[in-house]
PDB file of N, CA and C in Angstrom:
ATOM      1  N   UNK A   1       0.836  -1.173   0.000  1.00  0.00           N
ATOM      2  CA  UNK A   1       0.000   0.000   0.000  1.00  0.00           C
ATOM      3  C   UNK A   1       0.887   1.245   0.000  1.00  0.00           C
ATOM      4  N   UNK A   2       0.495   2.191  -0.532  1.00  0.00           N
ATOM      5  CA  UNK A   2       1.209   3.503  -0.553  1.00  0.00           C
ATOM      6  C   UNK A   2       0.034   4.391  -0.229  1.00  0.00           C
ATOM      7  N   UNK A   3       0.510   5.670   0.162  1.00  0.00           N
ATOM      8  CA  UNK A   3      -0.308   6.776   0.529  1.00  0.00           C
ATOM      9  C   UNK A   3       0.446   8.383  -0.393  1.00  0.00           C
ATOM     10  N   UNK A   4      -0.631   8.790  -0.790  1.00  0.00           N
ATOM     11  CA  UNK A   4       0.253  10.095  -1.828  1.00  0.00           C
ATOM     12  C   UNK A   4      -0.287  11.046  -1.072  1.00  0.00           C
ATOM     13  N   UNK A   5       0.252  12.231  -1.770  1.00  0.00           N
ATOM     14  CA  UNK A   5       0.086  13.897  -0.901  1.00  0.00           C
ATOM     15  C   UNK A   5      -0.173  14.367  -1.935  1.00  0.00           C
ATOM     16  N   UNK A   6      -0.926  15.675  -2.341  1.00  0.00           N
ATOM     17  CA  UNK A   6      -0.870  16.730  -3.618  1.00  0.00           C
ATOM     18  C   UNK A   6      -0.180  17.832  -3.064  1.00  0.00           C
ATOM     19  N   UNK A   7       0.195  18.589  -3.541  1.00  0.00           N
ATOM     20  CA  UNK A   7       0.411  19.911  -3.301  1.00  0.00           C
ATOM     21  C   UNK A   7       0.497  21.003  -4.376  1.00  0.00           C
ATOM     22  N   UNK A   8       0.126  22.159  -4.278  1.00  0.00           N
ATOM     23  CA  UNK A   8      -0.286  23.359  -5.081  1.00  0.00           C
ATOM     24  C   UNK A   8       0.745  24.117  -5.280  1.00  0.00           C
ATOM     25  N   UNK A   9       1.345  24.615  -6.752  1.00  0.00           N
ATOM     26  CA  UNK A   9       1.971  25.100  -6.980  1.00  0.00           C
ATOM     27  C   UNK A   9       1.682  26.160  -8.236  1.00  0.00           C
ATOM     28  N   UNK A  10       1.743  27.401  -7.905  1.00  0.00           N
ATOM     29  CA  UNK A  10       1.311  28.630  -8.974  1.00  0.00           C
ATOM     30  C   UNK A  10       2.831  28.532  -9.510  1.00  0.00           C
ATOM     31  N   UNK A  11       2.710  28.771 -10.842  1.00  0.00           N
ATOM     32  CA  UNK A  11       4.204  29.011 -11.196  1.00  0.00           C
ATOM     33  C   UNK A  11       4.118  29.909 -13.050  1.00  0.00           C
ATOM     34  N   UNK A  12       5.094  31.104 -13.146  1.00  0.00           N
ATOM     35  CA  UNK A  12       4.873  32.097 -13.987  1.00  0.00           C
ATOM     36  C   UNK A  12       5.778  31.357 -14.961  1.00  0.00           C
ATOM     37  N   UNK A  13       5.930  32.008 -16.323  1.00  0.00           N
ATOM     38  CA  UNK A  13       7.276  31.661 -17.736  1.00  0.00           C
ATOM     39  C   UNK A  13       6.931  32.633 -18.414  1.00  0.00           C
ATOM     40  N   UNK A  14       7.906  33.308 -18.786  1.00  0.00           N
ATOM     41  CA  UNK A  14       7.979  34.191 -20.409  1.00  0.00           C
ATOM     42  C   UNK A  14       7.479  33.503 -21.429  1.00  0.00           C
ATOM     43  N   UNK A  15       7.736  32.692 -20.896  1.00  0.00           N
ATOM     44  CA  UNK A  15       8.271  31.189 -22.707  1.00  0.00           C
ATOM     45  C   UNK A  15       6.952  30.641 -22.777  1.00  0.00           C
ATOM     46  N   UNK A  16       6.132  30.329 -22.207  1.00  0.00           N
ATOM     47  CA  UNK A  16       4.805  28.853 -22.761  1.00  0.00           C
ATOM     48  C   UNK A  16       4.383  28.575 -21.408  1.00  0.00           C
ATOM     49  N   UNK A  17       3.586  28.253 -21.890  1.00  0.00           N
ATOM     50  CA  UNK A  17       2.492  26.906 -20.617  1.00  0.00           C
ATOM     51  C   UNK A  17       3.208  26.048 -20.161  1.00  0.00           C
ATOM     52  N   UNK A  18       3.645  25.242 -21.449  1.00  0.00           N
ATOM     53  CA  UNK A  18       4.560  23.907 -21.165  1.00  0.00           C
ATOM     54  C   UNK A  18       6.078  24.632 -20.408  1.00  0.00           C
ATOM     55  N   UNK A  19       6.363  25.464 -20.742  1.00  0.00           N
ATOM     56  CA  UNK A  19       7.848  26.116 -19.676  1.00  0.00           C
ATOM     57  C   UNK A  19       6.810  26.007 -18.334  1.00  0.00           C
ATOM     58  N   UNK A  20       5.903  26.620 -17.755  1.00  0.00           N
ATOM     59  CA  UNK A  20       5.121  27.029 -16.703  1.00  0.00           C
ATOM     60  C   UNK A  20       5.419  25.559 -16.226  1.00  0.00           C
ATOM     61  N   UNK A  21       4.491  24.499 -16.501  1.00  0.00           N
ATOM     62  CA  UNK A  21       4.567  22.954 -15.961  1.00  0.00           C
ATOM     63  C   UNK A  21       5.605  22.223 -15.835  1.00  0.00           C
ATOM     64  N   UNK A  22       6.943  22.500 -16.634  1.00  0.00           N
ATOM     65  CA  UNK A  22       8.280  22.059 -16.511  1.00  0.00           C
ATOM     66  C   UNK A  22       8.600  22.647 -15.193  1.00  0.00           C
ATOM     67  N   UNK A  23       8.618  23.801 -15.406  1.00  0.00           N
ATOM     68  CA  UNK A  23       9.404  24.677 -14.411  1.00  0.00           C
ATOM     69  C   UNK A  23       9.028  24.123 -13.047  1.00  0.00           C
ATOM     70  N   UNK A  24       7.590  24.144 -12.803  1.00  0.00           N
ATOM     71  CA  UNK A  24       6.890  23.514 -11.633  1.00  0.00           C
ATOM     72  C   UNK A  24       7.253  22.233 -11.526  1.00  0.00           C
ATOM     73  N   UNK A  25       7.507  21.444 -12.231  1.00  0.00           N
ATOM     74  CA  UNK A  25       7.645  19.534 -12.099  1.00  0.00           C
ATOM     75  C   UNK A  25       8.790  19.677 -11.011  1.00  0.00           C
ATOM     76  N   UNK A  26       9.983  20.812 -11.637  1.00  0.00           N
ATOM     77  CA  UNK A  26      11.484  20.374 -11.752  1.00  0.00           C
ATOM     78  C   UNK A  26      11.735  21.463 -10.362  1.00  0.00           C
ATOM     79  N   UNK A  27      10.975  22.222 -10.195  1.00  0.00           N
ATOM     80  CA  UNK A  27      10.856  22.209  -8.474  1.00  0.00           C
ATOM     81  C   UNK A  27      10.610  22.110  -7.817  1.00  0.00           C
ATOM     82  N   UNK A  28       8.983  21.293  -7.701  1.00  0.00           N
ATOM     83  CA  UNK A  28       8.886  20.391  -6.874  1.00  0.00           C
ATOM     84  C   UNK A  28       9.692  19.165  -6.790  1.00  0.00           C
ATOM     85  N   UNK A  29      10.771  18.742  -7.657  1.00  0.00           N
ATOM     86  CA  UNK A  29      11.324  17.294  -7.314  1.00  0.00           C
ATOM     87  C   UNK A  29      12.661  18.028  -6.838  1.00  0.00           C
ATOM     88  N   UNK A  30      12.799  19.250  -6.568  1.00  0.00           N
ATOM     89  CA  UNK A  30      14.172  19.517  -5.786  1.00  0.00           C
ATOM     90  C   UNK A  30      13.417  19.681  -4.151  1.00  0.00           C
ATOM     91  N   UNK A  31      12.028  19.673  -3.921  1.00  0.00           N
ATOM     92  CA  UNK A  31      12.259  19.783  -2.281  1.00  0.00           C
ATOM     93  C   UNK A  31      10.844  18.477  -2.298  1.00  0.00           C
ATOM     94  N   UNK A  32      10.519  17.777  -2.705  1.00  0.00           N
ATOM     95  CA  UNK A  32       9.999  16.722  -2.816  1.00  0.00           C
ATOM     96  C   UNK A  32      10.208  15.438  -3.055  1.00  0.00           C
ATOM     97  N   UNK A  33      10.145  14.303  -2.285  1.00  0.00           N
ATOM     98  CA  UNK A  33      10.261  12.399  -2.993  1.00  0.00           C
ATOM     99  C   UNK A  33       9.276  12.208  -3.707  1.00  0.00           C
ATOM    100  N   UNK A  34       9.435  11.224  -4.818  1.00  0.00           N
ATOM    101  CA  UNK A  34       8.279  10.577  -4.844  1.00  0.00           C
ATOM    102  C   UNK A  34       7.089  11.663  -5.507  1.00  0.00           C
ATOM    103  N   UNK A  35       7.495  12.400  -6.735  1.00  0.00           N
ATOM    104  CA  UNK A  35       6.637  13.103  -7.304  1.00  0.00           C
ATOM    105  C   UNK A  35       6.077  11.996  -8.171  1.00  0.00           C
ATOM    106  N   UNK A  36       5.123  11.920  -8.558  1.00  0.00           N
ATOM    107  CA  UNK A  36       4.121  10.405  -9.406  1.00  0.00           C
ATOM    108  C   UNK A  36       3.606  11.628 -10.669  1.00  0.00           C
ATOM    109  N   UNK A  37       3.133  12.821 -11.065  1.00  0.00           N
ATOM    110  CA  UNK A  37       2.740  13.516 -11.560  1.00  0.00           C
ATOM    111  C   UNK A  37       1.728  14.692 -11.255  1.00  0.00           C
ATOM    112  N   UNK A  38       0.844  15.534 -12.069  1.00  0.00           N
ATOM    113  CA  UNK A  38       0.595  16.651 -11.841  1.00  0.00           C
ATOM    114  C   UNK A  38      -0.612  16.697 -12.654  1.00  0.00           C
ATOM    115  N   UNK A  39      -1.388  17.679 -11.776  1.00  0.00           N
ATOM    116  CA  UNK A  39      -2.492  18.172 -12.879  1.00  0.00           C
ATOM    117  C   UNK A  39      -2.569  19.751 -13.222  1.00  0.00           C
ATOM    118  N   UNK A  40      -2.911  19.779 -14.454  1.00  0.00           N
ATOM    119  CA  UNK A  40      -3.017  21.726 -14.689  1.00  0.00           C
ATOM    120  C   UNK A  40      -4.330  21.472 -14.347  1.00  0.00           C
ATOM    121  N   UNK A  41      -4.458  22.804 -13.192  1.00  0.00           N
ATOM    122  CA  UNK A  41      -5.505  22.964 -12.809  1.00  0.00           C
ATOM    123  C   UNK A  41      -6.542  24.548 -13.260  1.00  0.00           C
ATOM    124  N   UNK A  42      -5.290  25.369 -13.518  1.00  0.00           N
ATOM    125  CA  UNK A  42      -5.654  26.748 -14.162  1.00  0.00           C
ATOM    126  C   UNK A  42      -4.371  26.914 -15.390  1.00  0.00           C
ATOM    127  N   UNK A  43      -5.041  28.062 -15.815  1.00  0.00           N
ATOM    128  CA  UNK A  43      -3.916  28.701 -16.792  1.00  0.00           C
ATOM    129  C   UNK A  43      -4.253  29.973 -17.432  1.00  0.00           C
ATOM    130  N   UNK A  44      -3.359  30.831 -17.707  1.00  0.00           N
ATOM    131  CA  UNK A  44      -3.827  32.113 -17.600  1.00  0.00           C
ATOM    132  C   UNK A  44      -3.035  32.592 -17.977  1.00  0.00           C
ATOM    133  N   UNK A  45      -3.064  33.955 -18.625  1.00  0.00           N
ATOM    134  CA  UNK A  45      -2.245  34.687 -19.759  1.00  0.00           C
ATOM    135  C   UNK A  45      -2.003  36.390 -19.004  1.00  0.00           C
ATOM    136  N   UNK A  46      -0.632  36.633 -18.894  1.00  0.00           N
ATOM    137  CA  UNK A  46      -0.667  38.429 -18.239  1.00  0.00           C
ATOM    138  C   UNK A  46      -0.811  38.883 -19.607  1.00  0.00           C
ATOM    139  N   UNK A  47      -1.154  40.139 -19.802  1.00  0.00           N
ATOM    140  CA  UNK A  47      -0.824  40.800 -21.386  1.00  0.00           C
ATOM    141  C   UNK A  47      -0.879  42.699 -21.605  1.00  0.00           C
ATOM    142  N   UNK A  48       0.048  42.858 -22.051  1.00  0.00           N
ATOM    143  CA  UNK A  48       0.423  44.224 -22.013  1.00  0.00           C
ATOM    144  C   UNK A  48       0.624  44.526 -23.728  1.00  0.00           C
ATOM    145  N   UNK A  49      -0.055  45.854 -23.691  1.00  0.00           N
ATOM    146  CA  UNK A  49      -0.498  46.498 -24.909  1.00  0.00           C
ATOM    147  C   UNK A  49      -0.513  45.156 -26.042  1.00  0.00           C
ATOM    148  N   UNK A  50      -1.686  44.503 -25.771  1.00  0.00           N
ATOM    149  CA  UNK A  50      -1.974  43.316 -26.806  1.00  0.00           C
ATOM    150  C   UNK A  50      -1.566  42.447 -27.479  1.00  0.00           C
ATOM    151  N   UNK A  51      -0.581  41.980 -26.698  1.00  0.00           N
ATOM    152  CA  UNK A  51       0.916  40.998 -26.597  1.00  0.00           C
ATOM    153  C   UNK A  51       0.869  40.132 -25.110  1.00  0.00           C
ATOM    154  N   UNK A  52       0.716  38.562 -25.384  1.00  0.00           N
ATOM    155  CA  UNK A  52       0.892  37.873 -24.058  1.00  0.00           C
ATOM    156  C   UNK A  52       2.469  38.103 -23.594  1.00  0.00           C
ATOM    157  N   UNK A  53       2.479  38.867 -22.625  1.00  0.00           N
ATOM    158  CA  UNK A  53       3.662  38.907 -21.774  1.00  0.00           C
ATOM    159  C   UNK A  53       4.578  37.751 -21.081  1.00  0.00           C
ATOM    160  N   UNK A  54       3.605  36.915 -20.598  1.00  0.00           N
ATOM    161  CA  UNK A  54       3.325  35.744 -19.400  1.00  0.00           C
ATOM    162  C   UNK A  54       2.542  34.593 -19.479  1.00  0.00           C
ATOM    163  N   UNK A  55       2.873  33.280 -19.072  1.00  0.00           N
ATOM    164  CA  UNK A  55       2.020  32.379 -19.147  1.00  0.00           C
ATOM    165  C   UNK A  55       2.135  31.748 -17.407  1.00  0.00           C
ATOM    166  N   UNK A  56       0.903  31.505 -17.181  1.00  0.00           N
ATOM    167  CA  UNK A  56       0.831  31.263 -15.704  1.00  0.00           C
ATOM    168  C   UNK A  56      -0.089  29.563 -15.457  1.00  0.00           C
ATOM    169  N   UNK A  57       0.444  29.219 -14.748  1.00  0.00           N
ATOM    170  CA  UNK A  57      -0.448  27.714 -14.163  1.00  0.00           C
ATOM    171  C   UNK A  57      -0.548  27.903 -12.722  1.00  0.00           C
ATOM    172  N   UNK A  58      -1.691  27.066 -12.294  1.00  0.00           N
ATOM    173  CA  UNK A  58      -1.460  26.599 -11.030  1.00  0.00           C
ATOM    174  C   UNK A  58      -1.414  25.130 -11.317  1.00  0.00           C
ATOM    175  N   UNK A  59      -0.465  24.163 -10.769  1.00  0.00           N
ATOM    176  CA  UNK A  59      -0.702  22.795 -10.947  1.00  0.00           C
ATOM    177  C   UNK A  59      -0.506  22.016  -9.397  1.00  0.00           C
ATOM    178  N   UNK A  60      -1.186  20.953  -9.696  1.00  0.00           N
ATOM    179  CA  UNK A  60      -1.602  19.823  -8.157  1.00  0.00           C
ATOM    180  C   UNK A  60      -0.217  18.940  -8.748  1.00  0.00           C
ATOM    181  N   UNK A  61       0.758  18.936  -7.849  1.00  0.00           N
ATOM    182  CA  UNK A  61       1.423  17.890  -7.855  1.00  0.00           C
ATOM    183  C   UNK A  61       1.186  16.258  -6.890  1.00  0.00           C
ATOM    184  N   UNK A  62       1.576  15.658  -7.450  1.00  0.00           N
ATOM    185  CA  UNK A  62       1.263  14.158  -6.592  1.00  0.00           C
ATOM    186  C   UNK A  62       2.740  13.606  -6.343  1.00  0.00           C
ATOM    187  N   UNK A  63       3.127  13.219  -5.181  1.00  0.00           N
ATOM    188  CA  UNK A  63       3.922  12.439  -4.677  1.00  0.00           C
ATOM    189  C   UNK A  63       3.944  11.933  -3.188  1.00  0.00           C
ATOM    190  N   UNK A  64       4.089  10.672  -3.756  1.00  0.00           N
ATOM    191  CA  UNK A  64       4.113   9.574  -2.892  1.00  0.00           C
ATOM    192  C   UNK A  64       4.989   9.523  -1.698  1.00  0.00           C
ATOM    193  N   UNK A  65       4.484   9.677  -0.340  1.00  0.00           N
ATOM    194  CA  UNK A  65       5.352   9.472   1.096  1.00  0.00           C
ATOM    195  C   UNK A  65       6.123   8.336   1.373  1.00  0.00           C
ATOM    196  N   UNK A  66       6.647   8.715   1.898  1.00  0.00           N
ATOM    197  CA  UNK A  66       8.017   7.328   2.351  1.00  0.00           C
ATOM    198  C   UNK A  66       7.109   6.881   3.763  1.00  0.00           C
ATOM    199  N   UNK A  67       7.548   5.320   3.532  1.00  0.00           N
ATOM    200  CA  UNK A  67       6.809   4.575   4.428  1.00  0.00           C
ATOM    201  C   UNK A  67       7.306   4.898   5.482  1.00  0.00           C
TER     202      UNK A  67
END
């Protein structure tokens, strides 16, 4: 049996969505074990004089606790 945790992570990129969800994976597995995966839960665009500036997520990460 295993038991998992989620946890919430907002995270910004110049670059894309997919930079946004990288960026988030690859820091939650520097202060996290046992990341299993993630869900996009939002996503959202900053934008200045009619140009996306920003791409934003919030994503649910999943990883699994040590017995």
């Amino acid at each position: 049996m295993s038991v998992a945790r989620v946890t919430t992570l907002s995270v910004r990129s110049e670059t894309s969505f997919e930079d946004a969800v990288a960026a988030g994976i690859a820091r939650a597995n520097k202060t996290l074990r046992g990341v299993s995966g993630a869900w996009v839960k939002e996503q959202k665009v900053e934008v200045s004089d009619g140009a996306i500036t920003a791409w934003e997520v919030v994503i649910e990460v999943t990883f699994v606790l040590d017995e």
